[in-house]
Every structure is written in structure tokens, then in C-alpha cells.
N, C-alpha and C. Protein backbone atom coordinates (compact mmCIF):
# COMPACT_ATOMS: atom_id res chain seq x y z
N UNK A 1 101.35 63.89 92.04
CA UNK A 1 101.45 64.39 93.41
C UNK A 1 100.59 65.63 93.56
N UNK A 2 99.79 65.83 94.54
CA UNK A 2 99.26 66.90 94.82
C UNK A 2 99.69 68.09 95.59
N UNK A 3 99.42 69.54 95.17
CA UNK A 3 99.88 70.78 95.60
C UNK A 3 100.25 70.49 97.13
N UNK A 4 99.07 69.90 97.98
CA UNK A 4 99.38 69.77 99.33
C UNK A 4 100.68 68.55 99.82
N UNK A 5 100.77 67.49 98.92
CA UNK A 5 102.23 66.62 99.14
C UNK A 5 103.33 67.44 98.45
N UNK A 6 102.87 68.49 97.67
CA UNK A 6 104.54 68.82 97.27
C UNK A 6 105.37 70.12 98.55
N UNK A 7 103.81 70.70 98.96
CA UNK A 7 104.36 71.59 99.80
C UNK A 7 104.72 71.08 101.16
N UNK A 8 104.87 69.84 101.70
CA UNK A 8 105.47 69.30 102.67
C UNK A 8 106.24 68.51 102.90
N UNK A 9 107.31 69.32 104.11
CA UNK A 9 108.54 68.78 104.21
C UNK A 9 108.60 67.31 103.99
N UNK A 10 109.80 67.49 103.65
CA UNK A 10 110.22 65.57 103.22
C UNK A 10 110.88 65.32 104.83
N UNK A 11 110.50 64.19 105.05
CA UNK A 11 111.05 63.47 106.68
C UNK A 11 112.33 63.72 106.27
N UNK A 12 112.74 64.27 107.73
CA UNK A 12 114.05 64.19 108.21
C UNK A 12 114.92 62.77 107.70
N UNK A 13 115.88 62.70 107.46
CA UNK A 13 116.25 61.56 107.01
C UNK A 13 115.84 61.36 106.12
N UNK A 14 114.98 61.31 105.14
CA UNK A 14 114.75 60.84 104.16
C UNK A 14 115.79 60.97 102.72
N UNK A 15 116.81 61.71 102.93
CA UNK A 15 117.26 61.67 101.72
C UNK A 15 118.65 62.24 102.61
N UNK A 16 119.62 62.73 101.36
CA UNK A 16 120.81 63.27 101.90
C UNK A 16 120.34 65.02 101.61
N UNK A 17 121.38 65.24 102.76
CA UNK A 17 121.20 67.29 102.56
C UNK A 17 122.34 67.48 101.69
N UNK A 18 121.41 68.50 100.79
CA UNK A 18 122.36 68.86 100.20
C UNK A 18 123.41 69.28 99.80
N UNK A 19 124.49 69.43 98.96
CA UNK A 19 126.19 69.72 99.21
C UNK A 19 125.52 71.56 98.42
N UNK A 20 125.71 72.35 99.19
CA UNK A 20 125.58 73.32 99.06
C UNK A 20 126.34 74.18 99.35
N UNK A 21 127.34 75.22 98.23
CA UNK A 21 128.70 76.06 98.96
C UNK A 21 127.87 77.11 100.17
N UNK A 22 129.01 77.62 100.92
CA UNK A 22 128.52 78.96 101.35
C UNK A 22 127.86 79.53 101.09
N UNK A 23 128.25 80.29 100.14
CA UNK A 23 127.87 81.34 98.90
C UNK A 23 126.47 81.29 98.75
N UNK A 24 126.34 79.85 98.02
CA UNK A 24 124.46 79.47 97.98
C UNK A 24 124.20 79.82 98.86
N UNK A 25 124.11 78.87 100.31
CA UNK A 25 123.58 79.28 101.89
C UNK A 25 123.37 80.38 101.97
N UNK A 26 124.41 81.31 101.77
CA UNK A 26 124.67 83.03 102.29
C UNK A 26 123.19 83.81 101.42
N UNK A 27 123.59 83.02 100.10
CA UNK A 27 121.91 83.53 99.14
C UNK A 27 121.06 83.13 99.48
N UNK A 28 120.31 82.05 100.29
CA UNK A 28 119.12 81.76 100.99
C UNK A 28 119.22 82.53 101.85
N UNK A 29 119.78 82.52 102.57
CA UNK A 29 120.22 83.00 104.70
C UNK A 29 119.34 84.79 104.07
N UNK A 30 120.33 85.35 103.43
CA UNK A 30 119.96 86.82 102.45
C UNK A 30 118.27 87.05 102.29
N UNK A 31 118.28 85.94 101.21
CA UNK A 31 116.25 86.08 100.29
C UNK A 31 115.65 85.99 102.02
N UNK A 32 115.71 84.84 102.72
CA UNK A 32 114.39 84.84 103.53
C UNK A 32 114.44 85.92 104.60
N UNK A 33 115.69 87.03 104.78
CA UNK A 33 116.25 87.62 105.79
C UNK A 33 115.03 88.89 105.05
N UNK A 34 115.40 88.99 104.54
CA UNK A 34 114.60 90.11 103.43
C UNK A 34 113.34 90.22 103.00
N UNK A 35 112.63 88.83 102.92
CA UNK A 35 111.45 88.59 102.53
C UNK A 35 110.65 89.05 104.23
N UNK A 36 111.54 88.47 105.37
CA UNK A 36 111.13 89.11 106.70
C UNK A 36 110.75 90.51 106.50
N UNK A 37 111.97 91.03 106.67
CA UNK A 37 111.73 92.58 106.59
C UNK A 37 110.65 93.19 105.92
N UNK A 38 110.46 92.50 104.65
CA UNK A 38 109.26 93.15 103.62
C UNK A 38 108.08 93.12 103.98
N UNK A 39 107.84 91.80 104.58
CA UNK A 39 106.37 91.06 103.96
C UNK A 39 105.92 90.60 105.43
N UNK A 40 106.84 90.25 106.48
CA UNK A 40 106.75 89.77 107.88
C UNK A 40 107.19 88.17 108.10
N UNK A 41 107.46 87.74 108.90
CA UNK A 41 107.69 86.27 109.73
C UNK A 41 106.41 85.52 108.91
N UNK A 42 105.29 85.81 108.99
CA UNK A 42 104.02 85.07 108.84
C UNK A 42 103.91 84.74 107.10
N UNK A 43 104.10 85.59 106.49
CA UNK A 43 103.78 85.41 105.09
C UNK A 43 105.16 84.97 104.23
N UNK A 44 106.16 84.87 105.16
CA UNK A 44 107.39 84.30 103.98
C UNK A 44 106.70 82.66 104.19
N UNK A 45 107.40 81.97 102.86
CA UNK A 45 107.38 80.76 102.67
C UNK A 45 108.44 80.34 102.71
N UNK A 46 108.74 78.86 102.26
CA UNK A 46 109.64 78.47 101.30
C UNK A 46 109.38 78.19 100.03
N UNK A 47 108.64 78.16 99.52
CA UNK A 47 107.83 78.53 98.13
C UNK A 47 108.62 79.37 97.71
N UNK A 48 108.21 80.82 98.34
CA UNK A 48 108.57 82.49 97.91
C UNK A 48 110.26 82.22 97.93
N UNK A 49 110.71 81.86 99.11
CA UNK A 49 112.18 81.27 99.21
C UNK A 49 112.91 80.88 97.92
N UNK A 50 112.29 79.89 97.69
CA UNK A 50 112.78 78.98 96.11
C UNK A 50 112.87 79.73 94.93
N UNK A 51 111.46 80.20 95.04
CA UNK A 51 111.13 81.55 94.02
C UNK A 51 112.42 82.67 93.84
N UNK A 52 112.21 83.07 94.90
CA UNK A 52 113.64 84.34 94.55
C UNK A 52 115.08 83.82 94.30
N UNK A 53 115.03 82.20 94.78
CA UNK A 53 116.63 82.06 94.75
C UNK A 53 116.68 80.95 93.62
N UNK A 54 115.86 81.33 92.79
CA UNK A 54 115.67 79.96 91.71
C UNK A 54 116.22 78.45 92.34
N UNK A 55 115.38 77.84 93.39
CA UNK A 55 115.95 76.87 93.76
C UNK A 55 114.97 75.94 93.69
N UNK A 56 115.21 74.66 94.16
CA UNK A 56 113.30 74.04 94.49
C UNK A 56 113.01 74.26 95.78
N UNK A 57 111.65 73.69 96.42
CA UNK A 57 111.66 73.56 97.43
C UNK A 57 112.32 72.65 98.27
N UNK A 58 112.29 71.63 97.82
CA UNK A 58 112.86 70.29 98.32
C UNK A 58 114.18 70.86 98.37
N UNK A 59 114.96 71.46 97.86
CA UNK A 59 116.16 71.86 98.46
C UNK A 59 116.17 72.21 99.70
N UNK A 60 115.42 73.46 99.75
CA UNK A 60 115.16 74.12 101.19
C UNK A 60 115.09 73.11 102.09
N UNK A 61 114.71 72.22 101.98
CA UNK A 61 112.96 71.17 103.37
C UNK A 61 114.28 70.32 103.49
N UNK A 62 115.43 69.98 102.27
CA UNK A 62 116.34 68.83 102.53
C UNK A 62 116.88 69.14 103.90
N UNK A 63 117.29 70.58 103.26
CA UNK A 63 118.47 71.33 104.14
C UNK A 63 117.98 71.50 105.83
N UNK A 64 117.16 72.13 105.77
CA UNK A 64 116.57 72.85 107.22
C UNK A 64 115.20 72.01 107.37
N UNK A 65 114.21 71.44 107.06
CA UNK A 65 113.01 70.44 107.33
C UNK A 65 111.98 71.25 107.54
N UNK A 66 112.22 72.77 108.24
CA UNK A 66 111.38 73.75 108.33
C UNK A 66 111.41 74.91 108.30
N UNK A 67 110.52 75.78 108.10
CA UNK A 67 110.58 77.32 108.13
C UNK A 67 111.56 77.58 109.36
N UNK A 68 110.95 77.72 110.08
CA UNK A 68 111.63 78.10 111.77
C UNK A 68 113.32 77.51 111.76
N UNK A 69 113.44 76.46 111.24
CA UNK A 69 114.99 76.16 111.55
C UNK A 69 115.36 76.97 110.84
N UNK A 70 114.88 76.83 109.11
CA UNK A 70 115.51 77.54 108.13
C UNK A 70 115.97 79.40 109.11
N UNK A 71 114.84 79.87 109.39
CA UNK A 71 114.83 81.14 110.10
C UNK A 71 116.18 81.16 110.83
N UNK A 72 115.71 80.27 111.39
CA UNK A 72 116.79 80.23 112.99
C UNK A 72 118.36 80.06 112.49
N UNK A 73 118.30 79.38 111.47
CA UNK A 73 119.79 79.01 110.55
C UNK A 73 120.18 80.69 110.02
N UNK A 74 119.41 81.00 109.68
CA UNK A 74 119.94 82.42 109.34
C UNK A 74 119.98 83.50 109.81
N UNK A 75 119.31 83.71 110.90
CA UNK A 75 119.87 84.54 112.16
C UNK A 75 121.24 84.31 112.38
N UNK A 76 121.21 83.31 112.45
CA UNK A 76 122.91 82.80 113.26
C UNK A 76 123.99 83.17 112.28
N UNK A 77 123.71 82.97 110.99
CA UNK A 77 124.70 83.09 110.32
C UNK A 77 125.29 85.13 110.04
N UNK A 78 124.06 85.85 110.47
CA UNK A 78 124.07 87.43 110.38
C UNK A 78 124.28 87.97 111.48
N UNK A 79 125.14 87.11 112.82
CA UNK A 79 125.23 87.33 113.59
C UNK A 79 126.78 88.30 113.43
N UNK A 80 127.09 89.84 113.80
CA UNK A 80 127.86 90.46 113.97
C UNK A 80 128.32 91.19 114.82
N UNK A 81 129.00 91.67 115.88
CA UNK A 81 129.20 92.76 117.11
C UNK A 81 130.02 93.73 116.42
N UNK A 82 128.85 94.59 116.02
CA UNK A 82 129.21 95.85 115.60
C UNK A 82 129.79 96.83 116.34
N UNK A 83 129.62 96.72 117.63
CA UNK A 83 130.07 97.85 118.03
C UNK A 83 131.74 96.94 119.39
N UNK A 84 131.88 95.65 118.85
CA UNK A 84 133.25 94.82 119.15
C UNK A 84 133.93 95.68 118.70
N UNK A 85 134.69 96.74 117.59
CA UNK A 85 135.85 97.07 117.65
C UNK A 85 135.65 98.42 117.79
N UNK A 86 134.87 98.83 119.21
CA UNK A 86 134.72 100.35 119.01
C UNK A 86 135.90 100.40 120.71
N UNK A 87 137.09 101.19 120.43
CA UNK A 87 137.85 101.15 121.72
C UNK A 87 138.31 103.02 121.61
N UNK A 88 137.92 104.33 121.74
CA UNK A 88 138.70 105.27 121.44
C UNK A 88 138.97 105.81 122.81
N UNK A 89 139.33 105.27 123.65
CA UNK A 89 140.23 105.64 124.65
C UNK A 89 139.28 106.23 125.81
N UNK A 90 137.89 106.94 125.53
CA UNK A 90 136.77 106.96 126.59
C UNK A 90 136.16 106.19 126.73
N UNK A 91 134.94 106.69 127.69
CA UNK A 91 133.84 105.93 128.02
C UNK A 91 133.00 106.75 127.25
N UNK A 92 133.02 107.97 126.72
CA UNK A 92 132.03 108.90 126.17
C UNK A 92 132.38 108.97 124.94
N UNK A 93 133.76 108.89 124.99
CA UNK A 93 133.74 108.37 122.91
C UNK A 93 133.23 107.11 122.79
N UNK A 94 133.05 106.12 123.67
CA UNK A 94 132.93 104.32 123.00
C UNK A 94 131.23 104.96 122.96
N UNK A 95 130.81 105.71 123.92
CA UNK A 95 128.94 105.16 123.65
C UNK A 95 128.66 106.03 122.45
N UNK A 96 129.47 107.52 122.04
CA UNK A 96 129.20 108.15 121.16
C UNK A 96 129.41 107.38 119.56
N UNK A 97 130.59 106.26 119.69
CA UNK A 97 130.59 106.19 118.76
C UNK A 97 129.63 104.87 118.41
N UNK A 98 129.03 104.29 119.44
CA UNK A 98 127.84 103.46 119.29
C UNK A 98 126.96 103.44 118.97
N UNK A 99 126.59 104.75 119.69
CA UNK A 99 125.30 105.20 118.60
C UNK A 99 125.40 105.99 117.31
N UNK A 100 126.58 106.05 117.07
CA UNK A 100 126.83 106.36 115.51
C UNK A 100 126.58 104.87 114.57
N UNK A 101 127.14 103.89 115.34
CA UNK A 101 127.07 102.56 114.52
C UNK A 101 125.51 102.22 114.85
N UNK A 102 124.65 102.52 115.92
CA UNK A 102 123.88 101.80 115.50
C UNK A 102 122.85 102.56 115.14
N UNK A 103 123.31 104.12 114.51
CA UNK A 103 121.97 104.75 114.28
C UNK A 103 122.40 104.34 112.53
N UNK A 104 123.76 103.79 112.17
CA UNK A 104 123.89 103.52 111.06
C UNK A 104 123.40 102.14 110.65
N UNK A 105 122.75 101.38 111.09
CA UNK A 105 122.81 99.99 111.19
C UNK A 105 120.67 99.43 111.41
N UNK A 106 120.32 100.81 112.20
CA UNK A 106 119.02 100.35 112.84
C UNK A 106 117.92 100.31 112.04
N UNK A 107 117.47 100.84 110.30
CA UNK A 107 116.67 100.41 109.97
C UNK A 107 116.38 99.28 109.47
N UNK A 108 117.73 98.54 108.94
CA UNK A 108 117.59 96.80 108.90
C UNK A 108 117.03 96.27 109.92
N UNK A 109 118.17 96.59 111.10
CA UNK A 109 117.73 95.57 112.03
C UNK A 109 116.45 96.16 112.62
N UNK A 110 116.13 96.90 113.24
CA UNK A 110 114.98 97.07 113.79
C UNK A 110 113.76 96.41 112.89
N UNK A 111 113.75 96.27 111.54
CA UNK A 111 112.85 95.78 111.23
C UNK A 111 113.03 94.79 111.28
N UNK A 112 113.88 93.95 111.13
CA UNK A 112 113.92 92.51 111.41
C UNK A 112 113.38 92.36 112.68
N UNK A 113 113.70 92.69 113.88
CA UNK A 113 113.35 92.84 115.65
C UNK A 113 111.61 92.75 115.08
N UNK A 114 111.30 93.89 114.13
CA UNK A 114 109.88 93.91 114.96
C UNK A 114 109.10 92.84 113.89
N UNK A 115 109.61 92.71 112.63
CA UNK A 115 109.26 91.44 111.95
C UNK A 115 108.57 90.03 112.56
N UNK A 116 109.82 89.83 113.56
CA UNK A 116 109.58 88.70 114.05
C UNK A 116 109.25 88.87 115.49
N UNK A 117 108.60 89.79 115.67
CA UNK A 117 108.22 90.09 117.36
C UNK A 117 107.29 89.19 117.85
N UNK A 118 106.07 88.56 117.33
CA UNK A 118 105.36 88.07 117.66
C UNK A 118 105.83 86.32 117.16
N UNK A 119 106.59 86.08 116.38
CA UNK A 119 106.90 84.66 116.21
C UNK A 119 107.92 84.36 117.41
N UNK A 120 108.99 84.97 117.84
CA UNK A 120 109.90 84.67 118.86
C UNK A 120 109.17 84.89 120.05
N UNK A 121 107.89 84.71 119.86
CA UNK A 121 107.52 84.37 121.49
C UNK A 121 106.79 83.07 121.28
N UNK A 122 106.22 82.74 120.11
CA UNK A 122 105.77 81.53 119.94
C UNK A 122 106.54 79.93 119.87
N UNK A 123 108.18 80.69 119.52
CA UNK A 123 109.12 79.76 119.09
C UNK A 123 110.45 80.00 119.77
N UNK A 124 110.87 79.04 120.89
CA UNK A 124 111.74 79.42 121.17
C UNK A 124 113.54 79.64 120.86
N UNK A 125 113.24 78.44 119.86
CA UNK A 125 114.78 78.35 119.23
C UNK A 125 114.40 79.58 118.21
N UNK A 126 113.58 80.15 117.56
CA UNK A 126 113.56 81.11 116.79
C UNK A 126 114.45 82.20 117.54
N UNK A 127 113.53 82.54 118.99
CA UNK A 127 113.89 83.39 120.13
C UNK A 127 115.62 83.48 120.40
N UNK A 128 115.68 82.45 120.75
CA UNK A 128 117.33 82.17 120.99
C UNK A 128 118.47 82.50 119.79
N UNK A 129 117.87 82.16 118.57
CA UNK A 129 118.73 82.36 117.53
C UNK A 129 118.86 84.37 117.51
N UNK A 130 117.59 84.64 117.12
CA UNK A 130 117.30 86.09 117.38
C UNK A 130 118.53 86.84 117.94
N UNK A 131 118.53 86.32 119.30
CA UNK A 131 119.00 87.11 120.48
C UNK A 131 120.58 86.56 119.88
N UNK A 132 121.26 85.28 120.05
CA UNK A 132 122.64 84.91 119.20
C UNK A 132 122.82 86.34 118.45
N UNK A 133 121.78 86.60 117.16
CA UNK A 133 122.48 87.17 115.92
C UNK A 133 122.27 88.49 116.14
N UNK A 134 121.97 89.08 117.14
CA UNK A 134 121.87 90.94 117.14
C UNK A 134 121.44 91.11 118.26
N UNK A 135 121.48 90.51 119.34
CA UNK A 135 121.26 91.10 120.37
C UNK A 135 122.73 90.75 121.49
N UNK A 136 122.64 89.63 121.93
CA UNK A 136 124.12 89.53 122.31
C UNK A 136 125.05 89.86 122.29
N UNK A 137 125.48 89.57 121.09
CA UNK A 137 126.51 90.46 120.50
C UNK A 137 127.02 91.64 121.06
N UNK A 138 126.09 92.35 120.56
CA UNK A 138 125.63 94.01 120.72
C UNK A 138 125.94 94.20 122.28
N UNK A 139 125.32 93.84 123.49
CA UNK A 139 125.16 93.56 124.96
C UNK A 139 126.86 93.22 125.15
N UNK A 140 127.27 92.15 124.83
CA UNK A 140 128.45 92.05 125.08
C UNK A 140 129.61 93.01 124.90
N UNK A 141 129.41 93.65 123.69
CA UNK A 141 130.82 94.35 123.48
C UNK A 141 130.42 95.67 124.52
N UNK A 142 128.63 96.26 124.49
CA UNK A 142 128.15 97.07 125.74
C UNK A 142 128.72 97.41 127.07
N UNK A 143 128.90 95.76 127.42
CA UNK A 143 129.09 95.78 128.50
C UNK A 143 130.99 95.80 128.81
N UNK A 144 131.12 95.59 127.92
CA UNK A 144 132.66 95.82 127.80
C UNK A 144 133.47 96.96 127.75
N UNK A 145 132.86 97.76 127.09
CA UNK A 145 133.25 99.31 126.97
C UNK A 145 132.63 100.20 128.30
N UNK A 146 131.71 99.84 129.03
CA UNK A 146 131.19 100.05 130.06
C UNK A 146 132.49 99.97 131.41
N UNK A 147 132.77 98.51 130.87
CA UNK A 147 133.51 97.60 131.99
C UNK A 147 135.15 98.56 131.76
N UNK A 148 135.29 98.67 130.80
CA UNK A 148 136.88 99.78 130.26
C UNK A 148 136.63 100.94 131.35
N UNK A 149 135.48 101.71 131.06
CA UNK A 149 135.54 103.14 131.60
C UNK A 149 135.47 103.13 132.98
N UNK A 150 134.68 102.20 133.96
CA UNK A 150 134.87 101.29 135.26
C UNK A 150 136.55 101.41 135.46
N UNK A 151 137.47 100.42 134.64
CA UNK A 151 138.96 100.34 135.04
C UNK A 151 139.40 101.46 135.15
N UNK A 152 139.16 102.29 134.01
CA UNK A 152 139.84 103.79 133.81
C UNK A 152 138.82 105.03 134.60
N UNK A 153 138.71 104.57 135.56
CA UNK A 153 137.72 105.40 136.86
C UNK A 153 136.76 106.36 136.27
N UNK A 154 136.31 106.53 135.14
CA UNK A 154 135.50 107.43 134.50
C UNK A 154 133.98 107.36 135.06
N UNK A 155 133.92 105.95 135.82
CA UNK A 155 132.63 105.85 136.31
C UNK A 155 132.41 105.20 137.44
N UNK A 156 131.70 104.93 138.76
CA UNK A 156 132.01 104.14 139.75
C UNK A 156 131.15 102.77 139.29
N UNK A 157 131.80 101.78 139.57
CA UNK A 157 131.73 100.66 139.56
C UNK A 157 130.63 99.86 140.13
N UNK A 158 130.28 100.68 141.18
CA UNK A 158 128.66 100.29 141.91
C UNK A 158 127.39 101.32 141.20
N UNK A 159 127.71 102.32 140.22
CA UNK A 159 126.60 102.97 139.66
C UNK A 159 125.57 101.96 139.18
N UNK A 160 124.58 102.02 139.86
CA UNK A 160 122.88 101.15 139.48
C UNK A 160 122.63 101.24 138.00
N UNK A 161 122.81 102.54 137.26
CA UNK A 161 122.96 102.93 136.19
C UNK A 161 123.39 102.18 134.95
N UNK A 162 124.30 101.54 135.10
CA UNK A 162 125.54 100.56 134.26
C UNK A 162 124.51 99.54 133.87
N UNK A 163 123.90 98.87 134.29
CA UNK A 163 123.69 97.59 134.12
C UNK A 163 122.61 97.82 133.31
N UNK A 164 121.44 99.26 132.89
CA UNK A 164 120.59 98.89 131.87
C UNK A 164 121.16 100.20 130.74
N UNK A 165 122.39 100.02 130.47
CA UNK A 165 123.00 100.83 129.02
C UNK A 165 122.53 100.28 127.87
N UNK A 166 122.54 98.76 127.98
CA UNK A 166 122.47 98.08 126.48
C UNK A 166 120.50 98.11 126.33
N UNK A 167 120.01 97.94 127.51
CA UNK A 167 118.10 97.98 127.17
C UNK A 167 118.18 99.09 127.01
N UNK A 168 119.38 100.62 127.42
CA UNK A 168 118.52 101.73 126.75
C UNK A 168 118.93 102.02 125.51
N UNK A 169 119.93 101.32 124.92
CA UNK A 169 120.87 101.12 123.17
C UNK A 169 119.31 100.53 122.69
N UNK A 170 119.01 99.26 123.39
CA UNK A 170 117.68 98.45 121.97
C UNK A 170 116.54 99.56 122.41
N UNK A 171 116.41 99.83 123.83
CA UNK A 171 114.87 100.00 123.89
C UNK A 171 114.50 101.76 122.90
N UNK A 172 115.33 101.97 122.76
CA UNK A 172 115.56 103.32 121.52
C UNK A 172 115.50 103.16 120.71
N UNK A 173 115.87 102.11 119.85
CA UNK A 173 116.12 101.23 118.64
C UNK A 173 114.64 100.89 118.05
N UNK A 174 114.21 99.83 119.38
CA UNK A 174 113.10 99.24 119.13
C UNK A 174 111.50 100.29 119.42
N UNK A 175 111.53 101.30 120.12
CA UNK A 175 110.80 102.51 120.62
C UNK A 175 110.72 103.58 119.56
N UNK A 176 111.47 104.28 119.06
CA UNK A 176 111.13 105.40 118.23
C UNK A 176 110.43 104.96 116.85
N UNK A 177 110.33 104.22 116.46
CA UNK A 177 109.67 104.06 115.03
C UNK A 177 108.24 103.68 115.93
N UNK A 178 108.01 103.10 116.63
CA UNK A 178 106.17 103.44 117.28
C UNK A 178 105.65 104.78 117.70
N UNK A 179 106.40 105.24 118.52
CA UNK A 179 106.20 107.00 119.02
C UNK A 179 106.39 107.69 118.09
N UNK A 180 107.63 107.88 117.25
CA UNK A 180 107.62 109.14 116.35
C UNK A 180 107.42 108.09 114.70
N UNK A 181 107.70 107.10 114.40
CA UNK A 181 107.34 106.77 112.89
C UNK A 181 108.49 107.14 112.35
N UNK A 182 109.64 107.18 113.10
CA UNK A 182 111.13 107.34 112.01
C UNK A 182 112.14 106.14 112.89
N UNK A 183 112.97 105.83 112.23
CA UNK A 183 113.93 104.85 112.86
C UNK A 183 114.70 105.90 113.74
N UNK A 184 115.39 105.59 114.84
CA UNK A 184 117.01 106.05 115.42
C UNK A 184 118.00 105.94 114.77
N UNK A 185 118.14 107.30 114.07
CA UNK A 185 119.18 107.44 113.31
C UNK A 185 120.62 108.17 113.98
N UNK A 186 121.87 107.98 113.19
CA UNK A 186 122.64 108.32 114.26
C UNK A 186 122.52 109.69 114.75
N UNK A 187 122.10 110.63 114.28
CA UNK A 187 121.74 112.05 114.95
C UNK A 187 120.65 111.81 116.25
N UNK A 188 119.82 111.53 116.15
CA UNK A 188 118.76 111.12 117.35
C UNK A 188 120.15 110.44 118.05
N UNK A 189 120.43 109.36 118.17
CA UNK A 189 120.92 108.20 119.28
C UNK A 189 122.18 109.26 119.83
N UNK A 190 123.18 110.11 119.27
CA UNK A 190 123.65 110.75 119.33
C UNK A 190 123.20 111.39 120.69
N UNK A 191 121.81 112.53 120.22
CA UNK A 191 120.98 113.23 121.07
C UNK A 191 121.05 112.37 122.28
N UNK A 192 120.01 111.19 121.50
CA UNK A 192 120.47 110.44 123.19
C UNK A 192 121.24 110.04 124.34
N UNK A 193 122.21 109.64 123.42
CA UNK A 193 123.46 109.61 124.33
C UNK A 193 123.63 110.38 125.32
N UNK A 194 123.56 112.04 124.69
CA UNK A 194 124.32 113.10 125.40
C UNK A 194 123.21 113.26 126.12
N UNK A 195 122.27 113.36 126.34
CA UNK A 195 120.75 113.33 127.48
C UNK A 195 120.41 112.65 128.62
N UNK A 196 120.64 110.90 127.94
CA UNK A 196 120.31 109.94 128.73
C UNK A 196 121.17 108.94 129.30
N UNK A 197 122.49 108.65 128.64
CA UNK A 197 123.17 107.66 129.16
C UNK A 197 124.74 108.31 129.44
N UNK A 198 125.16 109.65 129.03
CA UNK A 198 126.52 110.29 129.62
C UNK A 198 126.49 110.52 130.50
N UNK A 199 125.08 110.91 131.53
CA UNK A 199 125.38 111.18 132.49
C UNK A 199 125.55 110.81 133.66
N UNK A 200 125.74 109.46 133.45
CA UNK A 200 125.47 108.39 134.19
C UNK A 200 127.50 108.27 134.70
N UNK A 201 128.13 109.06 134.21
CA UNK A 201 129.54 109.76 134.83
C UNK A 201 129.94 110.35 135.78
N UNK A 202 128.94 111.57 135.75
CA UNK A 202 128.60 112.13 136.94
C UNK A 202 129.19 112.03 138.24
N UNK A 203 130.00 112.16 139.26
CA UNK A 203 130.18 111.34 140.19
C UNK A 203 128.92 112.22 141.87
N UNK A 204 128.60 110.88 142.35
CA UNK A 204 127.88 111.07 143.19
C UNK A 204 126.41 109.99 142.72
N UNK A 205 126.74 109.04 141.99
CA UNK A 205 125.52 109.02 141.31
C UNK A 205 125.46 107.10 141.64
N UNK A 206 126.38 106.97 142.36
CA UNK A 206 126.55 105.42 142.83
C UNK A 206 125.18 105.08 143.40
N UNK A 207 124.99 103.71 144.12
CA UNK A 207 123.93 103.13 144.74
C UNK A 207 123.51 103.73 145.80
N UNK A 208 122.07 103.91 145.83
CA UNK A 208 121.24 104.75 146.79
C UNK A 208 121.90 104.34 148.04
N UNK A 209 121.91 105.11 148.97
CA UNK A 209 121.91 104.47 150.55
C UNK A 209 120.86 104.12 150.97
């Protein structure tokens, strides 16, 4: 067999997928999550894949048939809402303590975000998985702790303001390592908080007339 038939996927169907625990999975889902971060979207394989997880390839190609699923399979599985069990009774403790979690959290992920910045526009189930495993999430529990301080009148309910909290959580995230060359760590996001998104309390600050 030649280098070029061994490095391509085996047809769908062609064989059975393999009985593989968690555990294994969780150690692939891991190597190629990482090989992202390092090296970029473009230069991981499943070669390099196999390589780090002493596996073959044909394992990989059984399982997922391609890079991109494989990808997309493991987004999903690192999907977490970190900031789901943040409830301390404000609206200015929940964002303070958000950007504590995600100034604790943002040099992984941000590099993953910008890893694959240019493949999730080429690929859309890549895109979709993406957004599933760290962005959603994140937006949801956002908008929830938002939606708390709303009930508990801390903020008016028609403030224009509300609705881009979570683009200014990523766009900080994803922004300071281009402008300044350091991640948002929780001291910065902190800063931020108290600058850019507390004051959005304020009262008087509802929808323009």
C-alpha cells in the first residue's frame, strides 16, 4: 500500500467503529484539542493524532471519517458553562465573579477561538460545534444572571445595554491578546467590569427616546 492509500480515510461504512471507552475518546478529544492550540487548525493531522495517542490511524478515520468531524466531535465533548453556577445574590457580584472565571479560564480558550478562526468560517459544522462548546454556553448562563438582576430591579429591563454583555465578555477575551499581546486575565476583566459593563445599572440609562 502506498503512503498516499494509507493516509486516506477508509469509506464510511466500510468496516465497524470502533468499541472505544470514554476515557480513550476523552484522550483523543484532549491530543487534537491541544495539538490546536500549539501548532493551529491547519497543521494538526490525524497522523500527529495517532502519534501522541499511540493509536493507528485507521482508528481515528473508523471513528470520525474526518479531520473536521473528528474536530467537531471534540468541541462538543469540552463543552462547559462556566459561569452556570455563578448566583451571589447581585447583578454586580454575578458579572464580577465572571470575569474572575473567565479571566481564569481565557488563555486555553482564547487560543483555541483564535486557532480555529479562519477554519470555522470555511466549515460550518466546525462553526456550530465551536459555538455548542464555549460560546453558548457562556451567553446563556450571561444572559441569565442579567435576566436575575432585571427581576431583582437592579437594572431596567428595556436598558439597550443588556443585550451586548456577553459580545463584551468574548469581544475582551478575543481583543486583548491582538492590542496589548497578553490574554484577559482576571485582574484586567475585573478592571473591565468595573469601567465598562457595571454601569450599565445606573438608572436613567433605559432606551433612547
Amino acid at each position: 500500500m502506498t503512503s498516499q492509500a494509507a493516509d486516506r480515510p477508509e469509506p464510511v461504512g466500510s468496516s465497524r467503529r470502533s468499541k472505544i471507552t470514554p476515557e480513550r475518546e476523552q484522550e483523543f478529544f484532549d491530543a487534537v484539542l491541544e495539538q490546536i492550540r500549539q501548532c493551529g487548525y491547519d497543521a494538526v493531522t490525524m497522523e500527529g493524532v495517532a502519534a501522541r495517542t499511540r493509536c493507528s490511524k485507521s482508528t481515528l478515520y473508523r471513528q470520525w471519517q474526518t479531520k473536521p468531524r473528528f474536530v467537531a466531535a471534540a468541541l462538543r465533548s469540552s463543552g462547559q458553562a462556566r459561569f452556570a453556577g455563578i448566583d451571589t445574590g447581585t447583578l454586580a457580584g454575578d458579572l464580577r465573579e465572571a470575569a474572575r472565571s473567565a479571566g481564569a479560564w481565557s488563555a486555553k480558550d482564547t487560543s483555541l477561538l483564535q486557532a480555529l478562526g479562519h477554519a470555522v468560517t470555511q466549515d460550518p459544522e466546525l462553526a456550530q460545534a465551536l459555538r455548542e462548546a464555549l460560546v453558548e454556553p457562556e451567553t446563556t448562563a450571561l444572559k441569565a444572571i442579567v435576566r436575575r438582576g432585571v427581576e431583582r430591579g437592579e437594572v431596567s429591563a428595556d436598558n439597550p445595554a443588556l443585550a451586548y454583555i456577553p459580545a463584551q465578555f468574548f469581544g475582551v477575551l478575543r481583543v486583548r491578546p491582538l492590542l496589548e499581546g497578553e490574554n484577559a486575565d482576571p485582574d484586567y476583566l475585573l478592571r473591565f467590569v468595573e469601567a465598562a459593563v457595571l454601569p450599565v445599572r445606573r438608572p436613567g440609562r433605559g432606551r433612547p427616546r
